[in-house]
C-alpha atoms as a PDB file:
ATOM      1  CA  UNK A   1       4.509  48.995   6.875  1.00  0.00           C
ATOM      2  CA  UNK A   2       1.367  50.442   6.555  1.00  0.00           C
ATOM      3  CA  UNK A   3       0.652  52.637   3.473  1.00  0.00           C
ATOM      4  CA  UNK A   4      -1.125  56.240   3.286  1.00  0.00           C
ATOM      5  CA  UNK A   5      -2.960  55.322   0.435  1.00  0.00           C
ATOM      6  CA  UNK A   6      -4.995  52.487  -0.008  1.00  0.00           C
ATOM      7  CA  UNK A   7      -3.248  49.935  -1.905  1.00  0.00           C
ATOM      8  CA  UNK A   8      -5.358  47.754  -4.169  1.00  0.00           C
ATOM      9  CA  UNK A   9      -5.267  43.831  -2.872  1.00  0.00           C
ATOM     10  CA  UNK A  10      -6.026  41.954  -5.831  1.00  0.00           C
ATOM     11  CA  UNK A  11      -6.236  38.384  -4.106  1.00  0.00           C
ATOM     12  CA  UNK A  12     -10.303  38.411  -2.371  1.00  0.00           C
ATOM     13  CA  UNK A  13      -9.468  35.644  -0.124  1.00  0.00           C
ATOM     14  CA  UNK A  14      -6.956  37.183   2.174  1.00  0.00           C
ATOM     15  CA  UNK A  15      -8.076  40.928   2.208  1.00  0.00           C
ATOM     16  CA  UNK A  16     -11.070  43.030   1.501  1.00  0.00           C
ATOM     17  CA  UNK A  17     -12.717  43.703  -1.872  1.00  0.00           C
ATOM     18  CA  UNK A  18     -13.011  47.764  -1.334  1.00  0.00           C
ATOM     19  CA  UNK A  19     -10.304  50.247  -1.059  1.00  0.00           C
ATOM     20  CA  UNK A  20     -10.165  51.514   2.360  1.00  0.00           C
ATOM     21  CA  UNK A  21      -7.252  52.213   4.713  1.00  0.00           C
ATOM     22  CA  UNK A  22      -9.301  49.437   7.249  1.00  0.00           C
ATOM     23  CA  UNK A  23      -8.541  47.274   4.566  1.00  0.00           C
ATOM     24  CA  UNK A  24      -5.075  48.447   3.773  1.00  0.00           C
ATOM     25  CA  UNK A  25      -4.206  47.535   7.715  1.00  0.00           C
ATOM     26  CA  UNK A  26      -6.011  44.176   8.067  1.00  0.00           C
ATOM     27  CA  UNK A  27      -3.816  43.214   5.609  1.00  0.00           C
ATOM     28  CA  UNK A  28      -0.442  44.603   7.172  1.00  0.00           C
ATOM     29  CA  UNK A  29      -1.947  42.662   9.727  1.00  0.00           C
ATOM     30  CA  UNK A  30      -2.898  39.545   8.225  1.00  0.00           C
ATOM     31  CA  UNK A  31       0.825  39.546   6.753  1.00  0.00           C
ATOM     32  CA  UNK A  32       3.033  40.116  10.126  1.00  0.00           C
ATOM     33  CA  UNK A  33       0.350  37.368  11.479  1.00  0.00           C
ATOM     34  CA  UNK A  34      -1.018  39.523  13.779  1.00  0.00           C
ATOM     35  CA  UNK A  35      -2.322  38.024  17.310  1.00  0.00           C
ATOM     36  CA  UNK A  36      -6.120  37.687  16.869  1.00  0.00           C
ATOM     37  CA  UNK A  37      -6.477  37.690  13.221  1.00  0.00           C
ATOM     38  CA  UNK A  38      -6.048  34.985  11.413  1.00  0.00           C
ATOM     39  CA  UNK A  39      -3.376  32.599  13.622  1.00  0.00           C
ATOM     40  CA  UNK A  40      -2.244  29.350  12.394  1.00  0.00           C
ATOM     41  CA  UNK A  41      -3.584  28.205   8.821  1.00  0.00           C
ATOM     42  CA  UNK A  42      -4.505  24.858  10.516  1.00  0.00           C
ATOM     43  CA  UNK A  43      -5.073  25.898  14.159  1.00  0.00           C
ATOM     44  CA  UNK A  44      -6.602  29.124  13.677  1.00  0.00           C
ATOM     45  CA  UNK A  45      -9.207  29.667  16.255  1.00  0.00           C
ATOM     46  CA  UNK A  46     -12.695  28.726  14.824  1.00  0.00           C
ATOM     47  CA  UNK A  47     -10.017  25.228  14.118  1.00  0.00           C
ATOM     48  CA  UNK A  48      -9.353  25.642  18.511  1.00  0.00           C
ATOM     49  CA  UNK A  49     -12.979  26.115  18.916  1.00  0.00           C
ATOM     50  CA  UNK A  50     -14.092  23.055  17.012  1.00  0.00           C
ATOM     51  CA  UNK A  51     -11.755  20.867  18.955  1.00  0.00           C
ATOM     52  CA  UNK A  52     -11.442  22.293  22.529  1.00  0.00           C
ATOM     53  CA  UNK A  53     -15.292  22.636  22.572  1.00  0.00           C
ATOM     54  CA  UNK A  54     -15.661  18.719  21.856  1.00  0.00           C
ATOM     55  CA  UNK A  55     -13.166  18.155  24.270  1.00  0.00           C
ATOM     56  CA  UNK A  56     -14.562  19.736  27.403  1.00  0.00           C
ATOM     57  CA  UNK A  57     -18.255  19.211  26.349  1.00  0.00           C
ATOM     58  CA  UNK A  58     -18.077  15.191  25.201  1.00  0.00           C
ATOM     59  CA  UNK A  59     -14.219  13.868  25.306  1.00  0.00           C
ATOM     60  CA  UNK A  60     -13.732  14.877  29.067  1.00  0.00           C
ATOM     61  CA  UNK A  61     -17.034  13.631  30.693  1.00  0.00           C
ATOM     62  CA  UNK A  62     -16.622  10.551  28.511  1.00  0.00           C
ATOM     63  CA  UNK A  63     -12.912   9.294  29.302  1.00  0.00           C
ATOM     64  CA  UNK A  64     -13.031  10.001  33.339  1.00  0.00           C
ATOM     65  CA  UNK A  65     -12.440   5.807  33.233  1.00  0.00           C
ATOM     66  CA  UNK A  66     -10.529   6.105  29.740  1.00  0.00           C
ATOM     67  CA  UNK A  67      -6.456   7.213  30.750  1.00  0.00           C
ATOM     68  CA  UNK A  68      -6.146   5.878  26.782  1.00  0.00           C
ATOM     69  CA  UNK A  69      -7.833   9.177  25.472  1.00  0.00           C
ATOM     70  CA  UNK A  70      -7.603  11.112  28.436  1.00  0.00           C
ATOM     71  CA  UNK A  71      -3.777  11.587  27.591  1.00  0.00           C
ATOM     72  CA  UNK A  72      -4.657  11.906  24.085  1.00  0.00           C
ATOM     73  CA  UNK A  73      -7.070  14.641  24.770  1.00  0.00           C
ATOM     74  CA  UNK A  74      -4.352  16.588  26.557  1.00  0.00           C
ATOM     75  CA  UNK A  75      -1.939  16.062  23.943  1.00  0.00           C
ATOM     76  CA  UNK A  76      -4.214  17.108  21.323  1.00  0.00           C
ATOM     77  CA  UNK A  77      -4.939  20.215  23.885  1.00  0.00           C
ATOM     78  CA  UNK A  78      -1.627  21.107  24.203  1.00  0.00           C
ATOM     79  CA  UNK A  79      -0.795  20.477  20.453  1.00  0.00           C
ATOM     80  CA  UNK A  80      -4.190  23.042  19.710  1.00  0.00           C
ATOM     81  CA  UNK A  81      -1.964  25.872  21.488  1.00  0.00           C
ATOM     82  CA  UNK A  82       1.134  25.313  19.852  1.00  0.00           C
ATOM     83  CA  UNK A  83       3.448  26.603  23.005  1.00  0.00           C
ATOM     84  CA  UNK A  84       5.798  23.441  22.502  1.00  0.00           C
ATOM     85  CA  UNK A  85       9.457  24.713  21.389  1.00  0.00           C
ATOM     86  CA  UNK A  86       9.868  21.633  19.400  1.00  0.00           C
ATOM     87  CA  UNK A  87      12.292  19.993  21.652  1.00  0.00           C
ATOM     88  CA  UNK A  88       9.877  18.330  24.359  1.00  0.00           C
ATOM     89  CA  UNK A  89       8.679  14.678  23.743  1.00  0.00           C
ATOM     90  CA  UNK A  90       5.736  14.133  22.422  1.00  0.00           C
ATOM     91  CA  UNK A  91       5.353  11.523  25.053  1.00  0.00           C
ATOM     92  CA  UNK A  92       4.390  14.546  27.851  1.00  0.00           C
ATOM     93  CA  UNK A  93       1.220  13.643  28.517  1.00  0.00           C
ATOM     94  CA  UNK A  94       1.009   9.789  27.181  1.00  0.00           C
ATOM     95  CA  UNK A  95       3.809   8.533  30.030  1.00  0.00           C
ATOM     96  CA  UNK A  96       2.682  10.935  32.684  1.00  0.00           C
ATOM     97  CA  UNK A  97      -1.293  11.185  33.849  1.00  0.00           C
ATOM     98  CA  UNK A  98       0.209  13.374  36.269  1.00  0.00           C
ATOM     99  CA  UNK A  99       0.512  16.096  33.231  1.00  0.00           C
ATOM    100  CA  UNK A 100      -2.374  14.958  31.474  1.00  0.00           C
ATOM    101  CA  UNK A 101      -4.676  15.193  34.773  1.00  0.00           C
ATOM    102  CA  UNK A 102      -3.447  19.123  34.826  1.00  0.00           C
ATOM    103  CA  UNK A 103      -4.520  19.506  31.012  1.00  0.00           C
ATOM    104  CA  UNK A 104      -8.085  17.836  31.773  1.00  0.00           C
ATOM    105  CA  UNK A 105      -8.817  19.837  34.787  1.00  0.00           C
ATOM    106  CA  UNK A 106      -8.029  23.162  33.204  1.00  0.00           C
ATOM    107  CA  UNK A 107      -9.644  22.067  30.027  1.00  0.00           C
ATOM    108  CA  UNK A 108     -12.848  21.155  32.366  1.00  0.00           C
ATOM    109  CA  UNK A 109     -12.713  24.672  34.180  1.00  0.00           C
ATOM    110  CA  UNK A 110     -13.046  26.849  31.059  1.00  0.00           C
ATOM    111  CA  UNK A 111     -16.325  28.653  30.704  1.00  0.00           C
ATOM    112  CA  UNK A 112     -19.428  27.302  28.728  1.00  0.00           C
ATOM    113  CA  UNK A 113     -18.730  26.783  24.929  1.00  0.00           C
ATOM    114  CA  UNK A 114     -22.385  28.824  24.746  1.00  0.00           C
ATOM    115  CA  UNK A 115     -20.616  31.769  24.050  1.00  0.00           C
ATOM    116  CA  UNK A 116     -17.504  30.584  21.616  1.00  0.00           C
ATOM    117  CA  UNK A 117     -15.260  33.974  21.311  1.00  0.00           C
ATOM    118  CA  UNK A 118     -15.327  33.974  25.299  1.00  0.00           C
ATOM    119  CA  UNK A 119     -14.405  30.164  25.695  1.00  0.00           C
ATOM    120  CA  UNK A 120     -11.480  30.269  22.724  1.00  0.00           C
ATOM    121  CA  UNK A 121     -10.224  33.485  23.907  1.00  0.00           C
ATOM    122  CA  UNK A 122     -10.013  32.056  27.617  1.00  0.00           C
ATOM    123  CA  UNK A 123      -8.872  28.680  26.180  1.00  0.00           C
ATOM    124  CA  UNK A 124      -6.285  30.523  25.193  1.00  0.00           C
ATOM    125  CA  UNK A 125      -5.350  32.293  27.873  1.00  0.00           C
ATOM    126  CA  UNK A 126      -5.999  29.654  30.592  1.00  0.00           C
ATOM    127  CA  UNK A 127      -4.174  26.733  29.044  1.00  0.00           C
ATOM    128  CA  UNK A 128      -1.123  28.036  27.476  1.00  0.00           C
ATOM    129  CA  UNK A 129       0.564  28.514  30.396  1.00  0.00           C
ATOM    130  CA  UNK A 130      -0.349  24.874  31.575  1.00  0.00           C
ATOM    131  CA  UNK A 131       0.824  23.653  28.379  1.00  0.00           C
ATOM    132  CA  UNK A 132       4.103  25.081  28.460  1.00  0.00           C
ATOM    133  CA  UNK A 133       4.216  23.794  31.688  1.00  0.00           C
ATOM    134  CA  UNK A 134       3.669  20.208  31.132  1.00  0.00           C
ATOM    135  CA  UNK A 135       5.267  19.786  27.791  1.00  0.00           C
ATOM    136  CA  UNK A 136       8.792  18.793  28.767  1.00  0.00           C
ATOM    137  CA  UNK A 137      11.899  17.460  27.075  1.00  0.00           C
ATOM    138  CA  UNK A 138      12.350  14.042  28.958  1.00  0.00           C
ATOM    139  CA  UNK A 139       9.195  12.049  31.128  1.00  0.00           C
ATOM    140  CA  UNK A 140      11.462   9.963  33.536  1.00  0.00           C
ATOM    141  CA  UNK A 141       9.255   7.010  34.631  1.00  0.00           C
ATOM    142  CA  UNK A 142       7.684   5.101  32.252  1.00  0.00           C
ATOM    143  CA  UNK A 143       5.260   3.490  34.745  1.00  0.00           C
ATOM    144  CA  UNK A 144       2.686   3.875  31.415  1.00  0.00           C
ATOM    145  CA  UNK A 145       3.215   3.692  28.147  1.00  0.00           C
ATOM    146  CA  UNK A 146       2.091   1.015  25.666  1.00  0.00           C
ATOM    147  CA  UNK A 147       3.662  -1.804  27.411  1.00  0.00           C
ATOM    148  CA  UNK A 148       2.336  -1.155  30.896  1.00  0.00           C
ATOM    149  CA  UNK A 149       0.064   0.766  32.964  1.00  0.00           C
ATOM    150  CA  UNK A 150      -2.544   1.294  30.165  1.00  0.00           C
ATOM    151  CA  UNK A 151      -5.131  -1.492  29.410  1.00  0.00           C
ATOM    152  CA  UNK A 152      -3.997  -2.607  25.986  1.00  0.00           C
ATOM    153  CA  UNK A 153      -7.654  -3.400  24.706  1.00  0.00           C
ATOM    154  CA  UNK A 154      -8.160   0.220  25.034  1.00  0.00           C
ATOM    155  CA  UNK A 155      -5.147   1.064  23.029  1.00  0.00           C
ATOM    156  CA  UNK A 156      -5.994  -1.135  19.945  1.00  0.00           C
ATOM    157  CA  UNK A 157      -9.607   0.290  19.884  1.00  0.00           C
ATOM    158  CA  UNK A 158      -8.883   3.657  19.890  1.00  0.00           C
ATOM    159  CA  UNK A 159      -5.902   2.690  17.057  1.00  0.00           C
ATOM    160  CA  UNK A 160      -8.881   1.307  15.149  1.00  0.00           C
ATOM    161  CA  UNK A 161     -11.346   4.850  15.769  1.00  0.00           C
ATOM    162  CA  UNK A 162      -8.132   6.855  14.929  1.00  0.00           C
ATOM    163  CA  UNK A 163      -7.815   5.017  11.527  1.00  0.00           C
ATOM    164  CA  UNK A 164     -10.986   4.666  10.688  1.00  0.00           C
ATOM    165  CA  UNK A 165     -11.585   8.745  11.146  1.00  0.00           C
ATOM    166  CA  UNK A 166      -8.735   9.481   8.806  1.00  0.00           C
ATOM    167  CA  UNK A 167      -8.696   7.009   6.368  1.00  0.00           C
ATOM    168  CA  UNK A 168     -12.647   5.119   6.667  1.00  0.00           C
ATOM    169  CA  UNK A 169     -15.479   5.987   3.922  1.00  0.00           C
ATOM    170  CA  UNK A 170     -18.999   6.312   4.457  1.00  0.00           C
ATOM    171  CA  UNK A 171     -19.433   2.876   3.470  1.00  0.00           C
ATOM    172  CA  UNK A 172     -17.920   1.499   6.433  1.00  0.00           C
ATOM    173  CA  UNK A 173     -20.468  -0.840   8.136  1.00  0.00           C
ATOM    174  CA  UNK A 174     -19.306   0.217  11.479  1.00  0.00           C
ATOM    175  CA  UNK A 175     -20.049   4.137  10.779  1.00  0.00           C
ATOM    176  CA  UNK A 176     -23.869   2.761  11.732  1.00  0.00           C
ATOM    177  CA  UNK A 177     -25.052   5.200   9.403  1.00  0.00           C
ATOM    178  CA  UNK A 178     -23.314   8.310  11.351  1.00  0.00           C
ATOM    179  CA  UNK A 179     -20.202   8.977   9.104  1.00  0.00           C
ATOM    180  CA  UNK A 180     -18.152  10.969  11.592  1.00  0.00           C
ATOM    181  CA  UNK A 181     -14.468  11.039   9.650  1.00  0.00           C
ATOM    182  CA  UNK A 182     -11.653  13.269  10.681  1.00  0.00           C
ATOM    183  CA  UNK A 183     -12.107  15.242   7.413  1.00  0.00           C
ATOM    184  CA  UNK A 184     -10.522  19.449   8.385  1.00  0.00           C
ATOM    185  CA  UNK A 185      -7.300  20.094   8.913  1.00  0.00           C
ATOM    186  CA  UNK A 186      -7.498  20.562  12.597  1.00  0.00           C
ATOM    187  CA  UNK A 187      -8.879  17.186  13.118  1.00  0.00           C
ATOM    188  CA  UNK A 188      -6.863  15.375  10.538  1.00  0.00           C
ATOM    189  CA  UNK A 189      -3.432  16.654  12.445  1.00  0.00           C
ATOM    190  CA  UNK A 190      -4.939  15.480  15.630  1.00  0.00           C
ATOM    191  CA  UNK A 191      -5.893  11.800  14.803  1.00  0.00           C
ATOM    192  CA  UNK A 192      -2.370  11.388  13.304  1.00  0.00           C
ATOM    193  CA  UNK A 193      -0.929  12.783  16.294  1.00  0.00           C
ATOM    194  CA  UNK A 194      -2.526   9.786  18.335  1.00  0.00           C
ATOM    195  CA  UNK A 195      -2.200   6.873  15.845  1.00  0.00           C
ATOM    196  CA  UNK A 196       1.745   8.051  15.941  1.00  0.00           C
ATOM    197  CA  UNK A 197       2.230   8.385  19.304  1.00  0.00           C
ATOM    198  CA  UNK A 198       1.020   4.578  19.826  1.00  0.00           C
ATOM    199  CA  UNK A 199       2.572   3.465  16.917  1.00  0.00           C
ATOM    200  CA  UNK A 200       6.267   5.157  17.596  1.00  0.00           C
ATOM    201  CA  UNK A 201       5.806   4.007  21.571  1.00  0.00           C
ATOM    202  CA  UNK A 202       5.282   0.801  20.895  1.00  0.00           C
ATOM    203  CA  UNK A 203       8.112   0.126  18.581  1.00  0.00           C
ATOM    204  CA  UNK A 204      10.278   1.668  21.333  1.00  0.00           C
ATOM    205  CA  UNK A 205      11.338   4.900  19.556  1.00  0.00           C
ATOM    206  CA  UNK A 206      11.515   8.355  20.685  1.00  0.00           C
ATOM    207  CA  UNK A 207       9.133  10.884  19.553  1.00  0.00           C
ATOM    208  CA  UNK A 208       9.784  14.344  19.372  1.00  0.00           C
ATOM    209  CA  UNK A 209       6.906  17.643  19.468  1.00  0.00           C
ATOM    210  CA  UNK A 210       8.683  19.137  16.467  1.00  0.00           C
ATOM    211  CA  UNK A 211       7.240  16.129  14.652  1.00  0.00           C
ATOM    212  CA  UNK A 212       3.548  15.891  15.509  1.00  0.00           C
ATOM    213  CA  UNK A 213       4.168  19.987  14.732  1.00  0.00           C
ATOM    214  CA  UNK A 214       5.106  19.352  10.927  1.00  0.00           C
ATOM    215  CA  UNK A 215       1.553  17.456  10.553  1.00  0.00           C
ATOM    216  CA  UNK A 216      -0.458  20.805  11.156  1.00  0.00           C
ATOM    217  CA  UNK A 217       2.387  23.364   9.669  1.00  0.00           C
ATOM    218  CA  UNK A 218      -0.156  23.776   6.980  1.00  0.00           C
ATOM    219  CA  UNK A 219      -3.168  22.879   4.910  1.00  0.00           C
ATOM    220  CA  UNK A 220      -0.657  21.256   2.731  1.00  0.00           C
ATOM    221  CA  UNK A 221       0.599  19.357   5.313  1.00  0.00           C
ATOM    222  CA  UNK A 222      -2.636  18.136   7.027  1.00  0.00           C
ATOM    223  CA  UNK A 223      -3.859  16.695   3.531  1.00  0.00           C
ATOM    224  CA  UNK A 224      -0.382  14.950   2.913  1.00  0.00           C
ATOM    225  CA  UNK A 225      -0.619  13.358   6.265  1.00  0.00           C
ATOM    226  CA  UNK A 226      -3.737  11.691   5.662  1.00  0.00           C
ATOM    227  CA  UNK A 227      -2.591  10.727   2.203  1.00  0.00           C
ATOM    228  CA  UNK A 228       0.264   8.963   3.379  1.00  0.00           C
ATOM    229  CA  UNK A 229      -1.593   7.155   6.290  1.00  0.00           C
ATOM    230  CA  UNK A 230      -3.999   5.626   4.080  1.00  0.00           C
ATOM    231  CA  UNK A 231      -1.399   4.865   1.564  1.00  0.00           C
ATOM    232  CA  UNK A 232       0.255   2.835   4.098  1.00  0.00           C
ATOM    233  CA  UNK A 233      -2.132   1.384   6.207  1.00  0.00           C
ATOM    234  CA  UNK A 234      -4.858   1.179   3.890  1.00  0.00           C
ATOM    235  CA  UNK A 235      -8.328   0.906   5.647  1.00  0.00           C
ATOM    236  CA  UNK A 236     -10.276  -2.530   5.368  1.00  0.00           C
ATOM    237  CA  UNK A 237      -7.026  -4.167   5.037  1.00  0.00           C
ATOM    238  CA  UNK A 238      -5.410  -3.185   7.950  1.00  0.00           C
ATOM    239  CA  UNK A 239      -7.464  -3.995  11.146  1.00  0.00           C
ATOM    240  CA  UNK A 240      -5.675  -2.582  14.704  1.00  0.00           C
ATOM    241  CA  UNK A 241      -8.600  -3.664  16.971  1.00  0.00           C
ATOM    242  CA  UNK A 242      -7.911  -7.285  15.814  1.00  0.00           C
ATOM    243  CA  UNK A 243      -3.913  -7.122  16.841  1.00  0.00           C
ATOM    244  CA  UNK A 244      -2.818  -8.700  19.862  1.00  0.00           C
ATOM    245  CA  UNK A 245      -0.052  -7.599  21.438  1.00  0.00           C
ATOM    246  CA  UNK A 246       1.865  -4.232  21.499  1.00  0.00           C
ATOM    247  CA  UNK A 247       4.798  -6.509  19.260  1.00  0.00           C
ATOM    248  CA  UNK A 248       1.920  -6.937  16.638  1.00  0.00           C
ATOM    249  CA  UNK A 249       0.680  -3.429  16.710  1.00  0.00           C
ATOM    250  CA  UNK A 250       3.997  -2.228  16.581  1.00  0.00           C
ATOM    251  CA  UNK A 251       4.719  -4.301  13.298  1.00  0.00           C
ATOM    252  CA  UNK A 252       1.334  -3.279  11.596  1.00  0.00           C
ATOM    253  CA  UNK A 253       2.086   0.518  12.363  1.00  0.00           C
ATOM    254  CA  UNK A 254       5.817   0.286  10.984  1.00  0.00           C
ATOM    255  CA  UNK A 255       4.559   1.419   7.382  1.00  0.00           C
ATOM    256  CA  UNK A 256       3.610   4.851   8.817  1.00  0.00           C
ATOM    257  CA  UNK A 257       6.994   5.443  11.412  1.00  0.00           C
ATOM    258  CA  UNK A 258       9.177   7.535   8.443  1.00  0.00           C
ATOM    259  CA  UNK A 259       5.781   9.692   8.040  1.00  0.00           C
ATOM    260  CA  UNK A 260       5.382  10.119  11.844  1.00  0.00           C
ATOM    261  CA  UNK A 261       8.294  11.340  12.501  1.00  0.00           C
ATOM    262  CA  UNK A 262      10.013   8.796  15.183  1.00  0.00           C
ATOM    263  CA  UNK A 263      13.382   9.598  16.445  1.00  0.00           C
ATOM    264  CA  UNK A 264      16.077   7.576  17.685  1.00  0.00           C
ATOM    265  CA  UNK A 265      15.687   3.735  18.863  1.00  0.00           C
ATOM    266  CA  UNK A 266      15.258   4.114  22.443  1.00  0.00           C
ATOM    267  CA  UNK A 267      15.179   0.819  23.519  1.00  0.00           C
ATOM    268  CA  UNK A 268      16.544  -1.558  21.065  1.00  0.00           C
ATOM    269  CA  UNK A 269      19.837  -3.022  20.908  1.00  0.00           C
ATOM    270  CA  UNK A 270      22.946  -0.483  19.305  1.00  0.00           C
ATOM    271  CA  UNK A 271      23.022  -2.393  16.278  1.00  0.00           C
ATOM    272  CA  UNK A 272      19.279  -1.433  15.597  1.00  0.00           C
ATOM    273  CA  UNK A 273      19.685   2.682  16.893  1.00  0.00           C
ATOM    274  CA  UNK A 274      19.032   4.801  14.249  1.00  0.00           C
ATOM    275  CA  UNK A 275      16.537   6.793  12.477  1.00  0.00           C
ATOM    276  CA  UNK A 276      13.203   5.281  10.665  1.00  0.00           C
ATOM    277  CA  UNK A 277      13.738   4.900   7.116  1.00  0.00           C
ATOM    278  CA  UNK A 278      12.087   1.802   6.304  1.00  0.00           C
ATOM    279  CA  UNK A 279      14.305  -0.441   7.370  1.00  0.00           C
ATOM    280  CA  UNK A 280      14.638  -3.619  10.109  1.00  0.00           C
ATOM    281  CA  UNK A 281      15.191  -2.221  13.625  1.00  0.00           C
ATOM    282  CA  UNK A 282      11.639  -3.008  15.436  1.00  0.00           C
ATOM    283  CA  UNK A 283      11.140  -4.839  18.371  1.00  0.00           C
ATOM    284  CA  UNK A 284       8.738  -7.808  16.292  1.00  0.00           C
ATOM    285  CA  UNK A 285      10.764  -7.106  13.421  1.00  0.00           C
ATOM    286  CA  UNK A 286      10.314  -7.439   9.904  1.00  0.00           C
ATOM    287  CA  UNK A 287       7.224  -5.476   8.479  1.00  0.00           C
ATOM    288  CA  UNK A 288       4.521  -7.653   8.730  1.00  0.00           C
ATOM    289  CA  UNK A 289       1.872  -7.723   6.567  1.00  0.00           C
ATOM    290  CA  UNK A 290      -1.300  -6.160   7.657  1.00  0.00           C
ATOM    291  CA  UNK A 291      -3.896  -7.513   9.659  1.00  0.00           C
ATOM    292  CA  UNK A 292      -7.488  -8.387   7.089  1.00  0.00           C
ATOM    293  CA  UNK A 293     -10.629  -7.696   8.846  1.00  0.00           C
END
């Protein structure tokens, strides 16, 4: 695999400019993706640092009275690492606060973010067996979900800050001048995550990891994500903080269910089981049109 003569690389972005054999085996490297060196095109690990750092040093302190982005937080923990098989739910962490309490406290024992290489690195190390852990195929009790256990004015809010990071402009009044949108990759694939986790819950339709994976499977992918959200629930049209019950939310997210991913019906009637394609099948319904601000 790796040559005895340097070998010219004529692309500058993925290898270096000079002929050298270090160059010759960074790029072996970079190509049999190589632990350490470049990882995952969306979650590589400045993308880890970015997030996990924001999650221990603001989401964590902030949501000790939020179980609405607590479990999100985990998720989007868990989703960072990218230990999940594919099979597991992607409920893990939204039904069970048992599983998204083990997340948070390991997330909240990682060393200071002061020194970044040493927090990734032990991010790494720390959570992925947690992660693997946690992340499991079925989540038997249900005691919360959209329907129950969470407070629901919680859930429509943090609908509303999901959209409004992916899809929102810096116009948007309620920015208060601090346009904060969920603009890289790693941050795009997140937010999606959580708007489709809500969205595919409260429709009562299963939700599998292998389909929050697809959103970050590359840069590609990220970028079509938030193209399609916005297509379909176009911001300043559709308004979640003004729905009012998990029926309505659950109509004004249908749009977005074939992009998300949802699996199989898991609590409507037989004659409604069945994948999402755009069709009748949702507990509220039709499509309804969306909510104006």
């Amino acid at each position: 695999l790796i040559h005895s003569q340097p070998v010219e690389v004529l692309d500058p972005k993925n290898c270096f400019p000079s002929f050298s054999m270090f160059r010759t085996v960074f790029c072996v490297a970079v190509s049999v993706g190589a632990p350490g060196v470049l990882g995952s095109e969306v979650f590589s690990d400045p993308a880890l640092f970015e997030r996990l750092s924001h999650f221990k040093d603001v989401g964590v302190p902030d949501t000790k009275e939020d179980p609405v982005n607590k479990a999100m937080i985990a998720d989007g923990t868990c989703r960072l690492l990218d230990v999940a098989k594919g099979d597991e739910t992607a409920f893990s962490f939204w039904y069970s606060p048992e599983s998204t309490k083990e997340v948070i406290d390991a997330l909240a024992a990682l060393p200071s973010t002061e020194k970044p290489s040493n927090f990734t690195l032990s991010a790494k190390k720390s959570l992925a067996p947690v992660c693997k852990r946690t992340q499991k195929q079925e989540v038997a009790e249900k005691d919360y979900s959209c329907r129950k256990g969470y407070d629901f004015r919680v859930i429509k809010e943090s609908m509303f800050n999901w959209h409004r990071a992916v899809c929102a402009g810096p116009s948007e009044s309620s920015w208060k001048g601090e346009f904060d949108p969920a603009y890289q990759p790693q941050q795009i694939a997140m937010g999606a995550g959580f708007l489709c986790i809500v969205a595919c819950d409260c429709g009562g339709w299963d939700f599998p990891v292998s389909s929050l994976q697809s959103f970050a499977a590359s840069l590609a992918s990220a970028e079509e994500t938030k193209t399609k959200i916005c297509d379909e629930l176009p911001w300043g049209l559709v308004d979640f903080s003004a729905v009012s019950s998990p029926d309505t939310l659950a109509a004004v997210a249908f749009p977005i269910l074939h992009m998300c991913g949802c699996g199989r019906c898991a609590d409507c009637g037989d004659e409604n089981r069945g994948r999402v394609e755009g069709r009748p099948g949702l507990r509220g319904g039709m499509r309804e049109e969306a909510l104006i601000s």
